[in-house]
C-alpha atoms as a PDB file:
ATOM      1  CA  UNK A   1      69.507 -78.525  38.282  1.00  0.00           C
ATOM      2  CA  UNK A   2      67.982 -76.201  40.958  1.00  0.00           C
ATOM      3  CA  UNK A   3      69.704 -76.092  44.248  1.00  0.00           C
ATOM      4  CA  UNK A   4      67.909 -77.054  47.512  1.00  0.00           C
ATOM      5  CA  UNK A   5      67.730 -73.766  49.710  1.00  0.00           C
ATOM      6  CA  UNK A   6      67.736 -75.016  53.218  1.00  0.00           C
ATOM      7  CA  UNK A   7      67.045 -72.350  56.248  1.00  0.00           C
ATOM      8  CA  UNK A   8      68.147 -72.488  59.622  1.00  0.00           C
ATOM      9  CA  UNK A   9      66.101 -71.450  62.299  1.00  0.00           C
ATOM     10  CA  UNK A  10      68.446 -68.551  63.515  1.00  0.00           C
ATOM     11  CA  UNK A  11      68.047 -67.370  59.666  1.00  0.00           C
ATOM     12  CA  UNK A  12      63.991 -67.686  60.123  1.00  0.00           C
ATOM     13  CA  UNK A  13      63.966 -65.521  63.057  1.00  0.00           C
ATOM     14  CA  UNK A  14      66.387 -63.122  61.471  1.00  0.00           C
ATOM     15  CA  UNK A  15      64.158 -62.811  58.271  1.00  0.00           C
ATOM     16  CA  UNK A  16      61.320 -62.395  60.615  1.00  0.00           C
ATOM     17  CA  UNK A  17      62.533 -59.189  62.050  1.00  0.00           C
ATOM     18  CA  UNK A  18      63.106 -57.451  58.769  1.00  0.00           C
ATOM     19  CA  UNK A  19      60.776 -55.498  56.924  1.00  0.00           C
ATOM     20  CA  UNK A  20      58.522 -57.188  54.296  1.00  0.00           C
ATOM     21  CA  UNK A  21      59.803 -55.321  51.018  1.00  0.00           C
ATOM     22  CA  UNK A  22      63.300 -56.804  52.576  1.00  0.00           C
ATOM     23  CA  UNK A  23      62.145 -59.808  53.318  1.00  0.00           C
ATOM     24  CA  UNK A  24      60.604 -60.552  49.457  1.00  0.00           C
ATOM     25  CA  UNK A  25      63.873 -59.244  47.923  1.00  0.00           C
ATOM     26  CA  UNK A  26      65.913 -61.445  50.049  1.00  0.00           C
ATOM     27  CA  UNK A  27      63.912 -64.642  49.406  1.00  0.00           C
ATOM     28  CA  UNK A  28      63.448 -63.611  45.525  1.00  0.00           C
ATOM     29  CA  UNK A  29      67.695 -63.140  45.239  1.00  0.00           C
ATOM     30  CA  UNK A  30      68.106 -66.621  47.122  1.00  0.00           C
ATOM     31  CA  UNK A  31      65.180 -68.452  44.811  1.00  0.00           C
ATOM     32  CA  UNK A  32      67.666 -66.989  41.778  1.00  0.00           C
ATOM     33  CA  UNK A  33      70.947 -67.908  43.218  1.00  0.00           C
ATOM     34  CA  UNK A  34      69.275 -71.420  43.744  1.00  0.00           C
ATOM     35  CA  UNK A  35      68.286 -71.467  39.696  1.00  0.00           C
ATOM     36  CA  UNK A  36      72.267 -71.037  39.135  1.00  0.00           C
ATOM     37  CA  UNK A  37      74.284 -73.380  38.224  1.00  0.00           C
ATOM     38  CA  UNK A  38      77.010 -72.025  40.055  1.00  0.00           C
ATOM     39  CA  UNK A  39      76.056 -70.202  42.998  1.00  0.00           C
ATOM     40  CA  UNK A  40      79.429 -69.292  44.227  1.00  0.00           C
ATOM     41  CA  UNK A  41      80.072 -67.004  41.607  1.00  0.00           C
ATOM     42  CA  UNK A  42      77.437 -64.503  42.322  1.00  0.00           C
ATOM     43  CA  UNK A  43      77.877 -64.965  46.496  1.00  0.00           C
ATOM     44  CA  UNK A  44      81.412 -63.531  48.074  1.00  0.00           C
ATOM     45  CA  UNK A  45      83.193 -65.996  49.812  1.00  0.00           C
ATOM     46  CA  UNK A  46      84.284 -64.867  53.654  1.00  0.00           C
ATOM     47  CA  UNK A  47      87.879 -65.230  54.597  1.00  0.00           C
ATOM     48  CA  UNK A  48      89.345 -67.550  56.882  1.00  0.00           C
ATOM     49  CA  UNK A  49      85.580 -69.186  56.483  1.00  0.00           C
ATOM     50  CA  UNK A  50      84.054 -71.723  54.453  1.00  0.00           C
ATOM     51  CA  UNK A  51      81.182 -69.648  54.327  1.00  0.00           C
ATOM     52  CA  UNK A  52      79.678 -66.709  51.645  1.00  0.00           C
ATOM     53  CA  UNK A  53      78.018 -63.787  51.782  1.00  0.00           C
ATOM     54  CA  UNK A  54      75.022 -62.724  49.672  1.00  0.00           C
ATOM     55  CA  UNK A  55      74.479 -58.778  49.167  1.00  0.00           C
ATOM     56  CA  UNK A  56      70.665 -57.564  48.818  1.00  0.00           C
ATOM     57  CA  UNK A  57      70.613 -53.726  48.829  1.00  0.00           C
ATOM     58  CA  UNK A  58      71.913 -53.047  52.480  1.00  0.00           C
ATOM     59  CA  UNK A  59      71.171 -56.421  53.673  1.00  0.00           C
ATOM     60  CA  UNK A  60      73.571 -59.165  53.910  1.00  0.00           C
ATOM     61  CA  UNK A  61      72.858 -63.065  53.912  1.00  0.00           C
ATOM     62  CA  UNK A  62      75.435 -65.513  54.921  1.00  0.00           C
ATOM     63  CA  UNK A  63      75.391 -68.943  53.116  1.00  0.00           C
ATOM     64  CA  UNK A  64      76.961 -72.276  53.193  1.00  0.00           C
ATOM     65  CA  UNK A  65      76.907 -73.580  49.663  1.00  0.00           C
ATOM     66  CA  UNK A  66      77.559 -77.561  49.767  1.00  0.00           C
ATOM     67  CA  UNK A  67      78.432 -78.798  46.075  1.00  0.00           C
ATOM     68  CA  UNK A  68      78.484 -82.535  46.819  1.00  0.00           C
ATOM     69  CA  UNK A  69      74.929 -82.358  48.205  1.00  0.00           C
ATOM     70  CA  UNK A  70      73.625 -79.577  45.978  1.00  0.00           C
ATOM     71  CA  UNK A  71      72.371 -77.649  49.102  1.00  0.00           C
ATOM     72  CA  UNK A  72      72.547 -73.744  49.966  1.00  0.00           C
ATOM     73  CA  UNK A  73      72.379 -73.129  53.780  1.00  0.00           C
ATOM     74  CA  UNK A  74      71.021 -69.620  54.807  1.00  0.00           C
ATOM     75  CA  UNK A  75      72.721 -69.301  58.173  1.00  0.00           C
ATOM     76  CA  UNK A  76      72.098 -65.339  58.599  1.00  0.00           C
ATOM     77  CA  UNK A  77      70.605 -62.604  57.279  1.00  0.00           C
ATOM     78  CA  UNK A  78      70.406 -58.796  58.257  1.00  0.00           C
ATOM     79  CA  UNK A  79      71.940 -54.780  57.961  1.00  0.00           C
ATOM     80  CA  UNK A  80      75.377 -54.971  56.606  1.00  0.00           C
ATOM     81  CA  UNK A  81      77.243 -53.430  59.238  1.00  0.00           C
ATOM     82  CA  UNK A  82      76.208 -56.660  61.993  1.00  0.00           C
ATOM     83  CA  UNK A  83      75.438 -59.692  60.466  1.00  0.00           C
ATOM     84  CA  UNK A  84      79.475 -60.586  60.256  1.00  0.00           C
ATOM     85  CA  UNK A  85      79.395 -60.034  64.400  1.00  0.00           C
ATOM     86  CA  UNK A  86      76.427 -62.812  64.959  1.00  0.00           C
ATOM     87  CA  UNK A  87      78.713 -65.198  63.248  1.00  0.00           C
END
């Protein structure tokens, strides 16, 4: 079953600001971790956080995966080095 990938508006305007090739990988890696069965496995999980972090090339996405509701929450996305600081 396909996971519901739900994006909040921070992660919108963060997407927005990238370049396009970026932007397509991004959304292509997030439309195949949403195929998965188990998402968490292919996404680093933060410490001290409940959150996870996606890696595309240079670019980072940061995710809340929900199990019970079968929902991926992209909270973030940008460069590597300063996505963790805009948590």
């Amino acid at each position: 079953m396909p996971w519901l990938l739900i994006y909040a508006p921070r992660a919108v305007r963060d997407l927005k600001k990238l370049p396009r090739d970026a932007r397509i990988r991004i959304v292509a890696a997030l439309e195949d971790l949403a195929g998965r069965e188990e998402p968490e496995t292919h996404a680093k999980h933060l410490q001290n956080s409940p959150l996870y972090s996606l890696r595309v090339g240079r670019y980072r996405v940061i995710l809340d995966i929900q199990r019970k509701k079968i929902v991926i929450f992209i909270l973030r996305a940008g460069i590597h080095i300063s996505v963790y600081d805009r948590l």
